[in-house]
C-alpha atoms as a PDB file:
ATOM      1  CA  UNK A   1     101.374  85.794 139.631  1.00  0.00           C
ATOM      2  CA  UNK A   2     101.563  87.585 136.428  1.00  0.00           C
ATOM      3  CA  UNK A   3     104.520  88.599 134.376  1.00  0.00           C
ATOM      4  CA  UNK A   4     105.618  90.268 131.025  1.00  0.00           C
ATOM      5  CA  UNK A   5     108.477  90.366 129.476  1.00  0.00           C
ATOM      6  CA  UNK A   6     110.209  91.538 126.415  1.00  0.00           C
ATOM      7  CA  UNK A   7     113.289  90.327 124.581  1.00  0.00           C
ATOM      8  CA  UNK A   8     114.961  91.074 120.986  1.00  0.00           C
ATOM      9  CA  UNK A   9     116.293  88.656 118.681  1.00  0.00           C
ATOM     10  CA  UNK A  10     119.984  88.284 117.878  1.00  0.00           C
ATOM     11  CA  UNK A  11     122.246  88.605 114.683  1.00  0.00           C
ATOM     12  CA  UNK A  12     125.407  85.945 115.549  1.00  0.00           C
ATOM     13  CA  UNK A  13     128.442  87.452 113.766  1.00  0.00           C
ATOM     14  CA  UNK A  14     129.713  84.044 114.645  1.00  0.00           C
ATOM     15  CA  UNK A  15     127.497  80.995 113.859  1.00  0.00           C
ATOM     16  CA  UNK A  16     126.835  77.933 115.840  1.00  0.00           C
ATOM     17  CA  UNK A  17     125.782  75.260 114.385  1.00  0.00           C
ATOM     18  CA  UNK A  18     125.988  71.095 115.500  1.00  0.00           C
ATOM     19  CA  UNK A  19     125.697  70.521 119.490  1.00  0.00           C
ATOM     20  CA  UNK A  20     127.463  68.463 121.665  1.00  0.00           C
ATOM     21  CA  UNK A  21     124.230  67.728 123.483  1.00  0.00           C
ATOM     22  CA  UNK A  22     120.783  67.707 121.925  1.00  0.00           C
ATOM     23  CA  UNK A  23     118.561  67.273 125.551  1.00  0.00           C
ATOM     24  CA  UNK A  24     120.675  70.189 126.890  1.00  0.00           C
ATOM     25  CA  UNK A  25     121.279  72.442 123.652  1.00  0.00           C
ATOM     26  CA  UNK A  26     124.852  72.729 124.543  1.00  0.00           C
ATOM     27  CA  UNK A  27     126.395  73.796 121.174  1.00  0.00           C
ATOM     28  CA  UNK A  28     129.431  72.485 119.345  1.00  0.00           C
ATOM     29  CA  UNK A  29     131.227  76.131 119.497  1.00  0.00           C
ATOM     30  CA  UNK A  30     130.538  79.411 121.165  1.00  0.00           C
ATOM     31  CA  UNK A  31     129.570  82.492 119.011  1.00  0.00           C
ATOM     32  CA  UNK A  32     129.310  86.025 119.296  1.00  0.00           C
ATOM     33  CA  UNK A  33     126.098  87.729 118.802  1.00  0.00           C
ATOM     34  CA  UNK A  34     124.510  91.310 118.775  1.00  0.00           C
ATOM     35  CA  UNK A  35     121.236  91.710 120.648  1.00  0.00           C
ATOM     36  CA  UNK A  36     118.769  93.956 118.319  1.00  0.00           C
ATOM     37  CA  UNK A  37     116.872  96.609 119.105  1.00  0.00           C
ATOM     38  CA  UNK A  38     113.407  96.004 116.665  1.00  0.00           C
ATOM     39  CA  UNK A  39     113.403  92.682 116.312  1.00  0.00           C
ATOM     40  CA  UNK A  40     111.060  91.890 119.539  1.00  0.00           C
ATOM     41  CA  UNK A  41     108.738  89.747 121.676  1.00  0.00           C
ATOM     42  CA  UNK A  42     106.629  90.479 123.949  1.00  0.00           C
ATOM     43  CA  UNK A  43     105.227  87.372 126.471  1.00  0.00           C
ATOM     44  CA  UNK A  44     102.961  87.284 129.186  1.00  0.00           C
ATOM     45  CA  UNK A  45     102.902  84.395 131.892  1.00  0.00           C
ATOM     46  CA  UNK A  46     100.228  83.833 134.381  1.00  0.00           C
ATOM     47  CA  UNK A  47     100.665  80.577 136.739  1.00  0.00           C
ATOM     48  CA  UNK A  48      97.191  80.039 138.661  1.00  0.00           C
ATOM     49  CA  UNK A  49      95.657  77.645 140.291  1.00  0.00           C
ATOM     50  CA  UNK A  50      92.627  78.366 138.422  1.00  0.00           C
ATOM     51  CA  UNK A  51      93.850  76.765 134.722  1.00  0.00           C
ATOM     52  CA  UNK A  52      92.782  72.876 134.507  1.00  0.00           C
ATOM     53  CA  UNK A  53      95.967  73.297 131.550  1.00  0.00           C
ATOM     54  CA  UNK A  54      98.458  75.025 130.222  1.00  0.00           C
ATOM     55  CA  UNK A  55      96.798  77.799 127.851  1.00  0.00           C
ATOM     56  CA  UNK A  56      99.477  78.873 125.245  1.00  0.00           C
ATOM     57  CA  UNK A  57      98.504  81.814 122.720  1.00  0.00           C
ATOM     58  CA  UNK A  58     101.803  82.511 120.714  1.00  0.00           C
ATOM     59  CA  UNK A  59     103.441  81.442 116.999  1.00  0.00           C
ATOM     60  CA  UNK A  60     105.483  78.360 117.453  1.00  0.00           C
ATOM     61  CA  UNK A  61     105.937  74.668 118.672  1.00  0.00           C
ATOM     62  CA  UNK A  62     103.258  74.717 121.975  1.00  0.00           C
ATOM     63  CA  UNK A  63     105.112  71.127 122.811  1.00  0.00           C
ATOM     64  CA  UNK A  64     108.132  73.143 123.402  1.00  0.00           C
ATOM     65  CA  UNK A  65     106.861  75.831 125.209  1.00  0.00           C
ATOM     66  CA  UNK A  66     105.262  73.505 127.457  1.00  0.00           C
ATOM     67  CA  UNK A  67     108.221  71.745 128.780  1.00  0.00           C
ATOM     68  CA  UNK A  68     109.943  74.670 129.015  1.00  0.00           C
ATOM     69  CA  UNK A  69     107.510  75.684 131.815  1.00  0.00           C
ATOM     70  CA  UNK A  70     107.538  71.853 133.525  1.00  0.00           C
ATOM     71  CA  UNK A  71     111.494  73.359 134.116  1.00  0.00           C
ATOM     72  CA  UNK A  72     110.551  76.386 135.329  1.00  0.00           C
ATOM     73  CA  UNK A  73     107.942  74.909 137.436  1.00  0.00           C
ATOM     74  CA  UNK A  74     110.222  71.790 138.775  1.00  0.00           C
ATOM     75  CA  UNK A  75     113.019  74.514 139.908  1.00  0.00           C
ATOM     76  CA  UNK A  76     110.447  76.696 141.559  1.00  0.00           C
ATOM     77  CA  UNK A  77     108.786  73.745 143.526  1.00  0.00           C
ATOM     78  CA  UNK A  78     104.790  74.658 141.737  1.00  0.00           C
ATOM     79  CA  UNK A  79     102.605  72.742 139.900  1.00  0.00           C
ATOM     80  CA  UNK A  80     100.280  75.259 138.333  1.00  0.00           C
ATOM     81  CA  UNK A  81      99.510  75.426 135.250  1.00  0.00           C
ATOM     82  CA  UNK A  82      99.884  78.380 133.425  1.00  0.00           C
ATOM     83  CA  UNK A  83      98.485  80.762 130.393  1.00  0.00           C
ATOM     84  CA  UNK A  84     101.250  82.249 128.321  1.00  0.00           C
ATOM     85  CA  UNK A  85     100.375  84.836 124.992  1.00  0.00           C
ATOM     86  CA  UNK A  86     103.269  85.745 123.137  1.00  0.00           C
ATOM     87  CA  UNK A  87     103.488  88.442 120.076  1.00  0.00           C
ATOM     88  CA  UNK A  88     106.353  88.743 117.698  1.00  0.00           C
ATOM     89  CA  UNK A  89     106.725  92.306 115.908  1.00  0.00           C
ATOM     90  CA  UNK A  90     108.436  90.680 112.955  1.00  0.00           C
ATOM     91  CA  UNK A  91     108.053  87.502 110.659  1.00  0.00           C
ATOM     92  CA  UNK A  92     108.600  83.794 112.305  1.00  0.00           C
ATOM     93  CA  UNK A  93     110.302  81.174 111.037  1.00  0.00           C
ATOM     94  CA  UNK A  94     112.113  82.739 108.091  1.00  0.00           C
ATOM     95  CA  UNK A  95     115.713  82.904 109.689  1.00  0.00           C
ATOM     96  CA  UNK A  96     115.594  86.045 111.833  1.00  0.00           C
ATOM     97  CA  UNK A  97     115.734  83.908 115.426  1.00  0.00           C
ATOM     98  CA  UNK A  98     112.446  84.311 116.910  1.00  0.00           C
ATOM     99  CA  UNK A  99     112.850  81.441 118.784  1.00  0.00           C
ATOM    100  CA  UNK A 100     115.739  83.213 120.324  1.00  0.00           C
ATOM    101  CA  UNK A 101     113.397  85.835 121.189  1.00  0.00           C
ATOM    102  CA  UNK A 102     110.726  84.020 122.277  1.00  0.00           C
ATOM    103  CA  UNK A 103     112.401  81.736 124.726  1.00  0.00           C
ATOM    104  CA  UNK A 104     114.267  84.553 126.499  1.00  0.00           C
ATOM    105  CA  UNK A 105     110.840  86.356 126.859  1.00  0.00           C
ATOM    106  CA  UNK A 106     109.426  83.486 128.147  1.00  0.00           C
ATOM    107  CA  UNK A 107     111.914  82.511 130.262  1.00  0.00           C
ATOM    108  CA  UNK A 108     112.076  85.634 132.215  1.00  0.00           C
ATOM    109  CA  UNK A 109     108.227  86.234 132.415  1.00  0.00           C
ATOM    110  CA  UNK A 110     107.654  82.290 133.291  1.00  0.00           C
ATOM    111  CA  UNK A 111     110.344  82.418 135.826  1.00  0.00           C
ATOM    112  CA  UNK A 112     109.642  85.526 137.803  1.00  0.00           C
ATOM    113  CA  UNK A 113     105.889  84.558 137.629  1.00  0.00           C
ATOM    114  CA  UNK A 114     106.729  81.610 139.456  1.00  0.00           C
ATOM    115  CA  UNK A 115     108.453  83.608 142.030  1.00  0.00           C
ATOM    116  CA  UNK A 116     112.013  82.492 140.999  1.00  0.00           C
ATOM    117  CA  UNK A 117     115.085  85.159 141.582  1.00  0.00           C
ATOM    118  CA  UNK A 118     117.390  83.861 139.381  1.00  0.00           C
ATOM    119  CA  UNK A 119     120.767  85.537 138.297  1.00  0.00           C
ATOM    120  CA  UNK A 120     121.447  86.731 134.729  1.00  0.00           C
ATOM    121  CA  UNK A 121     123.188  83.529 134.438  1.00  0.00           C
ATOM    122  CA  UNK A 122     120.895  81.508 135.421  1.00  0.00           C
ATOM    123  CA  UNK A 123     118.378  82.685 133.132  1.00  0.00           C
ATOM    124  CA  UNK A 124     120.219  82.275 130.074  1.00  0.00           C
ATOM    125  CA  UNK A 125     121.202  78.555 131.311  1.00  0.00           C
ATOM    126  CA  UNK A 126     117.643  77.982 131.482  1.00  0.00           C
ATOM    127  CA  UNK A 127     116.590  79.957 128.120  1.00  0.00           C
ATOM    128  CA  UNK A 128     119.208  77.823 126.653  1.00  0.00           C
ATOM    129  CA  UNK A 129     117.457  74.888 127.504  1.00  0.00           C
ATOM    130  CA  UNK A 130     114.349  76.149 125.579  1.00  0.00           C
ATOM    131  CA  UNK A 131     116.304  77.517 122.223  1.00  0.00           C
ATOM    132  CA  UNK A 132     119.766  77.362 121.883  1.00  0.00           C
ATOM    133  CA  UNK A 133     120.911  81.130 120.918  1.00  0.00           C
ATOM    134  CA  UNK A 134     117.502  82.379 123.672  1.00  0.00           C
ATOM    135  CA  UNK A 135     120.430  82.559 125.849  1.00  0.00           C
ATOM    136  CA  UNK A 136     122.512  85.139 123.898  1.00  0.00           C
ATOM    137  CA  UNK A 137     119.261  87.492 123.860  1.00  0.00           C
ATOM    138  CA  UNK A 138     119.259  87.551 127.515  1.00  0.00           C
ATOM    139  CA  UNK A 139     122.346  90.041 128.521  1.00  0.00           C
ATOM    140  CA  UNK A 140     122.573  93.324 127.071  1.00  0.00           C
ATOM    141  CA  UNK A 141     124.426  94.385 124.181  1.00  0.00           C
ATOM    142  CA  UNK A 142     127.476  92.009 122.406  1.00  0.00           C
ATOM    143  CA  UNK A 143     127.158  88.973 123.928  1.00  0.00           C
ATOM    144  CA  UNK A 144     129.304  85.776 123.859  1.00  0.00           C
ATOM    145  CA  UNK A 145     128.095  82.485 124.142  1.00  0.00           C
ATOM    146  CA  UNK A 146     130.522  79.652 126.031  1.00  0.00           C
ATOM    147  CA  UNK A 147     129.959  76.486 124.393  1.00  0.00           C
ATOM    148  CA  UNK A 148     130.992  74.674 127.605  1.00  0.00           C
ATOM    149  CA  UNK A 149     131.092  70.651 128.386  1.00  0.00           C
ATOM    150  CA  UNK A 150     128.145  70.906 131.124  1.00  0.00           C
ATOM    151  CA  UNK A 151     124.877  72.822 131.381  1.00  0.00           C
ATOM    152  CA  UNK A 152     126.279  74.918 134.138  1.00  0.00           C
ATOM    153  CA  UNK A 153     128.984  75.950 131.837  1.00  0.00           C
ATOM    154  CA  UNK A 154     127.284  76.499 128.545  1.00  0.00           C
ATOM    155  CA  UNK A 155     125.915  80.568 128.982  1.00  0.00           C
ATOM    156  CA  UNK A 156     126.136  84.016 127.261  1.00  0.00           C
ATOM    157  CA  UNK A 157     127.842  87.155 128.696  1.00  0.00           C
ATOM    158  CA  UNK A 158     127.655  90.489 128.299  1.00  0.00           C
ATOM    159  CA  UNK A 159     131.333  91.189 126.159  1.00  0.00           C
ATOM    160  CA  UNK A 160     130.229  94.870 125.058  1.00  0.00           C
ATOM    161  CA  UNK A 161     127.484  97.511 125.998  1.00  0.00           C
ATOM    162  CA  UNK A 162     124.824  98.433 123.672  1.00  0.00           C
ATOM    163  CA  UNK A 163     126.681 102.205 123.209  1.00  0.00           C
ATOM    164  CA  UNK A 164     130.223 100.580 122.863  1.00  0.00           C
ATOM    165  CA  UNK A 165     130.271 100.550 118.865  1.00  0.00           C
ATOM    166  CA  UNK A 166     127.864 102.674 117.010  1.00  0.00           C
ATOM    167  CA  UNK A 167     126.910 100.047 113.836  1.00  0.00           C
ATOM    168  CA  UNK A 168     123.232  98.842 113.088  1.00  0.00           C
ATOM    169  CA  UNK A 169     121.770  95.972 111.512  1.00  0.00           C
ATOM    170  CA  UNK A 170     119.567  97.166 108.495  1.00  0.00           C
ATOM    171  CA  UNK A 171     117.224  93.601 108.175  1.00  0.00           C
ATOM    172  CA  UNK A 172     116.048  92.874 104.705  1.00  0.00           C
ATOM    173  CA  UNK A 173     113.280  90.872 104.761  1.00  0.00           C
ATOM    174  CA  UNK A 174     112.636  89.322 101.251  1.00  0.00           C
ATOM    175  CA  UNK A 175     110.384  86.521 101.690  1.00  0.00           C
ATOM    176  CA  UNK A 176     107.720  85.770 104.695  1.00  0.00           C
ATOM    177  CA  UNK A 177     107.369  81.954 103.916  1.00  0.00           C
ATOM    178  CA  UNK A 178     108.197  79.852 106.321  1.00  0.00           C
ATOM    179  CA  UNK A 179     111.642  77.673 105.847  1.00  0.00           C
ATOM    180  CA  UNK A 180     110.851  73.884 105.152  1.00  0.00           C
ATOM    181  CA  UNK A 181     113.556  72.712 108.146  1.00  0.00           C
ATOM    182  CA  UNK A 182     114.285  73.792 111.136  1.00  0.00           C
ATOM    183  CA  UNK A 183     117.131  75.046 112.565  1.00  0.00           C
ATOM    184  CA  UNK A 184     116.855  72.119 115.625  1.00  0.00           C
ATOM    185  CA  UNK A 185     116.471  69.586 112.686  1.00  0.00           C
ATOM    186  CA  UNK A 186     118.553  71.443 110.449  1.00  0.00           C
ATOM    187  CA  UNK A 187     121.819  70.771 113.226  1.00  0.00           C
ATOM    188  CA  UNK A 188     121.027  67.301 113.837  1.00  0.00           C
ATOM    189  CA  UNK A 189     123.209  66.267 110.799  1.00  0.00           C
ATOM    190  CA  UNK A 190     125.691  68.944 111.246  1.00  0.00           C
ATOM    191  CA  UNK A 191     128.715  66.340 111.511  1.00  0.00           C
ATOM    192  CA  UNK A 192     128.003  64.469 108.008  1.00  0.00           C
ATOM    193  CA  UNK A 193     129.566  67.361 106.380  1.00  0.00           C
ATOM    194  CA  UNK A 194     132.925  66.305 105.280  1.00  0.00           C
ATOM    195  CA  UNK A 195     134.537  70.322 105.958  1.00  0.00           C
ATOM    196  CA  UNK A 196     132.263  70.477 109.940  1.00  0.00           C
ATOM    197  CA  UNK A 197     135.758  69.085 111.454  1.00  0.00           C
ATOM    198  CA  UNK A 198     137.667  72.097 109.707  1.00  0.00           C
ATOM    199  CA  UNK A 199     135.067  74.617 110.898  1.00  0.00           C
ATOM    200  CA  UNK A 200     135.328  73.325 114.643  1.00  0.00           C
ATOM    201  CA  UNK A 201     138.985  73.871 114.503  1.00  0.00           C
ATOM    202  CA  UNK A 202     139.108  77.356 113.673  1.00  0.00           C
ATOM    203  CA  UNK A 203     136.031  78.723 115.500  1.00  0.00           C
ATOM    204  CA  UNK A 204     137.710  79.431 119.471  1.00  0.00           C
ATOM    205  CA  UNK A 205     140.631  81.977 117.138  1.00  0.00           C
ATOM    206  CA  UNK A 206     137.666  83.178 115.177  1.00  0.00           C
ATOM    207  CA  UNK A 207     135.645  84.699 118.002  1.00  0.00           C
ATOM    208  CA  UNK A 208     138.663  86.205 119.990  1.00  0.00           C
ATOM    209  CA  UNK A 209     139.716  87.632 116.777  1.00  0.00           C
ATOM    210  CA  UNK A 210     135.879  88.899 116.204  1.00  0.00           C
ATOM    211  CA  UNK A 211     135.950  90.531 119.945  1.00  0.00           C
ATOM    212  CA  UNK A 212     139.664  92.234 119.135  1.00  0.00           C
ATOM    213  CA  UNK A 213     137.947  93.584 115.730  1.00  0.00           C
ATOM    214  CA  UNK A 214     134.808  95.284 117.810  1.00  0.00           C
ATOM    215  CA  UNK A 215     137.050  96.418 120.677  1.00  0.00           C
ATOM    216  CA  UNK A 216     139.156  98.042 118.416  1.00  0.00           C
ATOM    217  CA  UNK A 217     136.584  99.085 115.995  1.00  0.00           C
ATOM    218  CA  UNK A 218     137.455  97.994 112.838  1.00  0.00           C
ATOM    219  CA  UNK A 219     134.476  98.128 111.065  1.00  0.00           C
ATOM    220  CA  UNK A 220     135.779  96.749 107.290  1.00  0.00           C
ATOM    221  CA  UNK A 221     138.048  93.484 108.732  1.00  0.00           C
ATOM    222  CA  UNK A 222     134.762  93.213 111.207  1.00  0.00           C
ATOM    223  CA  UNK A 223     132.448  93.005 108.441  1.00  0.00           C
ATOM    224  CA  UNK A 224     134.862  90.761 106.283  1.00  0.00           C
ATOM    225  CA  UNK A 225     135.136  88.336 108.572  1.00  0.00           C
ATOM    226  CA  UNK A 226     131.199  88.570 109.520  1.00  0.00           C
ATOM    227  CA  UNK A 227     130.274  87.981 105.882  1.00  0.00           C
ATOM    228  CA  UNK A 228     133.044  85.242 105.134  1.00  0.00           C
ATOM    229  CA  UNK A 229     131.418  83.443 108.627  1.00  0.00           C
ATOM    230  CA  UNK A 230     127.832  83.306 107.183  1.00  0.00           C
ATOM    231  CA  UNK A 231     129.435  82.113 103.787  1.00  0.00           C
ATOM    232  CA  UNK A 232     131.469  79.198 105.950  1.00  0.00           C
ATOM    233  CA  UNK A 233     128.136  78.259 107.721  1.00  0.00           C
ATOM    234  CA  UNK A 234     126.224  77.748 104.932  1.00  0.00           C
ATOM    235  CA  UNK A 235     128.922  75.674 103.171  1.00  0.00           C
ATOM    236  CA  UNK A 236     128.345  73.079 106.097  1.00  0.00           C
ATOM    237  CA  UNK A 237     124.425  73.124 105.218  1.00  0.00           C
ATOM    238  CA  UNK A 238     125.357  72.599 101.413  1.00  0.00           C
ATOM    239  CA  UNK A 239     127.635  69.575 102.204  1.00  0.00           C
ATOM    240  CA  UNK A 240     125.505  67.924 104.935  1.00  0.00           C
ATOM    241  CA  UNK A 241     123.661  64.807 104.148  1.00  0.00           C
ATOM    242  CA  UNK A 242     120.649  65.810 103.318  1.00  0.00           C
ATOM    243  CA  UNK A 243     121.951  68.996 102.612  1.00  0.00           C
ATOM    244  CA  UNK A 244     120.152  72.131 103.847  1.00  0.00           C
ATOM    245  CA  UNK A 245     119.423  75.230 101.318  1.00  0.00           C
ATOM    246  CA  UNK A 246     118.322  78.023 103.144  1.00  0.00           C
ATOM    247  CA  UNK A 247     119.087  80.876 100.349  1.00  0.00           C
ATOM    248  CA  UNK A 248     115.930  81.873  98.055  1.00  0.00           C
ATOM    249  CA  UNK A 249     116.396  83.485  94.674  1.00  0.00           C
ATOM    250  CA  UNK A 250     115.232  86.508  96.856  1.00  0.00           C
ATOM    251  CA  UNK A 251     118.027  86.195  98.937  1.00  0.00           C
ATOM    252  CA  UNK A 252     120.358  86.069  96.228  1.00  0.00           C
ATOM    253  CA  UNK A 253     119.386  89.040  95.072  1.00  0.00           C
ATOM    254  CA  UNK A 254     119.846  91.214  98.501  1.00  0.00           C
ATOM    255  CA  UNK A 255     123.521  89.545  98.568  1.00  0.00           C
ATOM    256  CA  UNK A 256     124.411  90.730  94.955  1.00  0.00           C
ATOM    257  CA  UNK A 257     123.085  94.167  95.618  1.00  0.00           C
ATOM    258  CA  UNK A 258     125.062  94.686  98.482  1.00  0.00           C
ATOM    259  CA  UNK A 259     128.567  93.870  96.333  1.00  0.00           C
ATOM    260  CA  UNK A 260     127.894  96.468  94.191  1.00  0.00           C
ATOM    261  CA  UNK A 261     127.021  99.192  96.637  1.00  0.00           C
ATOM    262  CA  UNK A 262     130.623  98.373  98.508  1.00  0.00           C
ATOM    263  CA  UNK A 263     132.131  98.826  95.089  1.00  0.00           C
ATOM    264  CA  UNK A 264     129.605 102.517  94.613  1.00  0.00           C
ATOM    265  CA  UNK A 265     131.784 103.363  98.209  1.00  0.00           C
ATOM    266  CA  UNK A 266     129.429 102.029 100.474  1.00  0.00           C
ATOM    267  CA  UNK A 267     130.320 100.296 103.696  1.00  0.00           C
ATOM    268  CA  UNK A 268     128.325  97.407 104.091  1.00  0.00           C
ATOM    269  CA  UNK A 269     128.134  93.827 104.753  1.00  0.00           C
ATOM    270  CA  UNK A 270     126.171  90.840 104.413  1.00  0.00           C
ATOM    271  CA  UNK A 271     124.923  87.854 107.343  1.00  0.00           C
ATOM    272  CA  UNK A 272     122.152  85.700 107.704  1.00  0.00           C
ATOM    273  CA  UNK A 273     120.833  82.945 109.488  1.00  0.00           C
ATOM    274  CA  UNK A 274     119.078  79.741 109.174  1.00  0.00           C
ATOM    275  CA  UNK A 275     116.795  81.505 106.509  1.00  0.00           C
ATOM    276  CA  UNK A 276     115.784  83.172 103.825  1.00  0.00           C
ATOM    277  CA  UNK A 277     116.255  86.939 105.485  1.00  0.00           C
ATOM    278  CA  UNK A 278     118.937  89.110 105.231  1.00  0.00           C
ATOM    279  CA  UNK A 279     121.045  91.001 107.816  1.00  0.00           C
ATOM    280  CA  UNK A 280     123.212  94.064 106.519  1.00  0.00           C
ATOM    281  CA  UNK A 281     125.583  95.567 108.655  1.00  0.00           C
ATOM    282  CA  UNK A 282     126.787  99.291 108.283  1.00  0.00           C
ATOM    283  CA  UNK A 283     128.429 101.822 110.254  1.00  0.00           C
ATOM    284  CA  UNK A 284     125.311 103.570 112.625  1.00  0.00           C
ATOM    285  CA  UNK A 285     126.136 107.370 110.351  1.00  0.00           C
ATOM    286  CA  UNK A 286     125.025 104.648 107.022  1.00  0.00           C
ATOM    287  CA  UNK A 287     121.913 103.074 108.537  1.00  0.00           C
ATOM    288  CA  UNK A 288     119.295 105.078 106.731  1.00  0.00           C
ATOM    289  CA  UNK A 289     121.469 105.801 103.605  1.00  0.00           C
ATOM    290  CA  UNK A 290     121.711 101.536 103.489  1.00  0.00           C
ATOM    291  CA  UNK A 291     118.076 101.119 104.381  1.00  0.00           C
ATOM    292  CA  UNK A 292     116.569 103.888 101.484  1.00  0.00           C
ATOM    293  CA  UNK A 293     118.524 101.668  99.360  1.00  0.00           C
ATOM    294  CA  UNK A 294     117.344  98.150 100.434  1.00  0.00           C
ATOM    295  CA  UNK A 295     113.905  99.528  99.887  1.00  0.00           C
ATOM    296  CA  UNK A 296     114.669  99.961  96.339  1.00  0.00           C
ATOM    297  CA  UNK A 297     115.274  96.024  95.770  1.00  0.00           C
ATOM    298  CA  UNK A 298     112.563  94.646  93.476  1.00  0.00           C
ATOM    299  CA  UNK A 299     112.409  91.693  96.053  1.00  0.00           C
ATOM    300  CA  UNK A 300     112.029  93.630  99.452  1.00  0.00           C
ATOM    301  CA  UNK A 301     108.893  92.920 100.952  1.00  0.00           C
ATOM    302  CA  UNK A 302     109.968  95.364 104.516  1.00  0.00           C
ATOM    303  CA  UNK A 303     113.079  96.872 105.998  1.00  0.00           C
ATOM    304  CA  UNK A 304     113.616  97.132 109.630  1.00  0.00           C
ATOM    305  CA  UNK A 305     116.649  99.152 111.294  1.00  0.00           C
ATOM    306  CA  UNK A 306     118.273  97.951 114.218  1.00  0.00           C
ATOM    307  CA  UNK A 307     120.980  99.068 116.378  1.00  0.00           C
ATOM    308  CA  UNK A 308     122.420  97.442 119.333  1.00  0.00           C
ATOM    309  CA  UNK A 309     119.991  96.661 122.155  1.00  0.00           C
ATOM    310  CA  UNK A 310     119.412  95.645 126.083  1.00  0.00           C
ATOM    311  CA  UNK A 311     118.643  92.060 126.503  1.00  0.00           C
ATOM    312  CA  UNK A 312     115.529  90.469 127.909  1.00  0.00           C
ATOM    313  CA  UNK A 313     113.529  92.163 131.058  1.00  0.00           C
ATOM    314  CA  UNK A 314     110.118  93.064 132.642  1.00  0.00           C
ATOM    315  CA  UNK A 315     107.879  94.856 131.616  1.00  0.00           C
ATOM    316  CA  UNK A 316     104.674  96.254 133.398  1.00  0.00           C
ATOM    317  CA  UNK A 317     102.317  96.126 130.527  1.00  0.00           C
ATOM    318  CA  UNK A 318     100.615  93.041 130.013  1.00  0.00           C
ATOM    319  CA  UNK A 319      99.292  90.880 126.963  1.00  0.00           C
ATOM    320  CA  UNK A 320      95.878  89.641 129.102  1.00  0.00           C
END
């Protein structure tokens, strides 16, 4: 049978970073994330007994992609292989999570390809499996992600629809190259920083005071405490051994710019991931305002708007 599905990436207003269990992904704290609206992948999965092999047509680690579908195929009792193509509509591997993308898409086509009815749940268990944060792009809207002590307790929830708060994510993208480290090597030395212990204590008050500052709509303390969380996280990179720098000169630049437009009366903050990239958040009645003036940066290379967005699901057009 053949599936497609698509899924957007996610901007984590809280980070995780370190896990508790690298075979299962579990992470070493939950987080809060945004699903976003043009930041997408689309992925088609055909199992048949007619492929001798897996045929994988997409951007990323194949090795990965493969045993991701020995899971899907162990739970769903099959042993054909399958072909999977896979497009991205934005740059990979420059911090803007298109693994996260990619593994929900694939999860969802692969497992309802296979015949599998699984529950929203259940999905992002198993997109967790694949990529860590693929299981915060598979609700809808704000999601939280439980850390959890088990694999059956480690999933993302819907916390917030897509209409509940009216803000957009205005993605700068300053540089295409690819980052040197991954994010799943990146983590693996997460613990040798000496401030990682510090971080893990204050995380669990961090996100419930991060849900009370959307529910409530606060959008200056919400982007305060967004920006000062991607500052945090990359302190931990800086002090691990080897340390991690993610920031480019590039980046640098987007960062300064957007301290002096809050000081010019513009709300608008700062995140970013395990990259180069830059996420600004504004208020949804700023978005093109903010984006007109990202353009103007001497370093932007494209600008794409975002607001908040449904999670992974089918789609009846396919890639093949």
């Amino acid at each position: 049978m053949k599936k497609t599905a698509v899924a957007p990436s996610n901007i984590a207003f809280t980070k995780y970073w370190g896990k508790k269990d690298e075979k299962l992904r579990i992470p070493e704290n939950g987080s809060i994330s945004m699903n976003l609206s043009n930041l997408l992948t689309t992925t088609t999965v055909e199992f048949l007994d007619e492929y001798k092999k897996d045929e994988i047509h997409l951007p990323g680690e194949i090795d990965r992609v493969i045993k991701h579908l020995d899971r899907i195929r162990k739970i769903a009792g099959i042993h054909q292989k399958a072909k999977v193509v896979s497009e991205n509509n934005f740059p990979t591997g420059t911090g803007l999570s298109s693994s996260a993308s990619g593994f929900a898409a694939l999860t969802v086509a692969a497992s309802f390809a296979a015949s599998l009815q699984l529950s929203e749940k259940e999905l992002s268990i198993l997109a967790r499996q694949g990529s860590g944060s693929a299981c915060r792009s598979i609700p809808n809207g704000f999601v939280e992600w439980f850390d959890g002590n088990t694999s059956e307790t480690s999933y993302a929830i819907q916390i917030f629809k897509e209409d509940y708060y009216d803000i957009a994510d205005v993605v700068v993208v300053a540089s295409s190259q690819k980052k040197d480290v991954s994010t799943s090597v990146g983590q693996k030395t997460a613990e040798s920083s000496p401030f990682m212990a510090v971080r893990l204590s204050r995380m669990k008050k961090k996100n419930e005071d991060l849900k009370k500052l959307i529910q409530k709509r606060d959008f200056e303390s919400f982007g305060e405490l967004v920006e000062q969380e991607a500052l945090e996280l990359h302190a931990i990179m800086l002090t691990q051994k080897p340390p991690l720098i993610y920031f480019k000169p590039e980046t640098i630049v987007v960062i300064k710019a957007v301290e002096k437009w809050r000081i010019q009366g513009i709300p608008v903050y700062w995140t970013l991931n395990t990259g180069q990239d830059v996420h600004l958040i504004c208020q949804g009645k700023d978005k093109e305002k903010v984006a007109t003036l990202a353009r103007t940066l001497s370093v932007t290379k494209d600008v794409i708007i975002n607001l908040p967005s449904s999670g992974a699901h089918l789609v009846k057009e396919h890639l093949f």
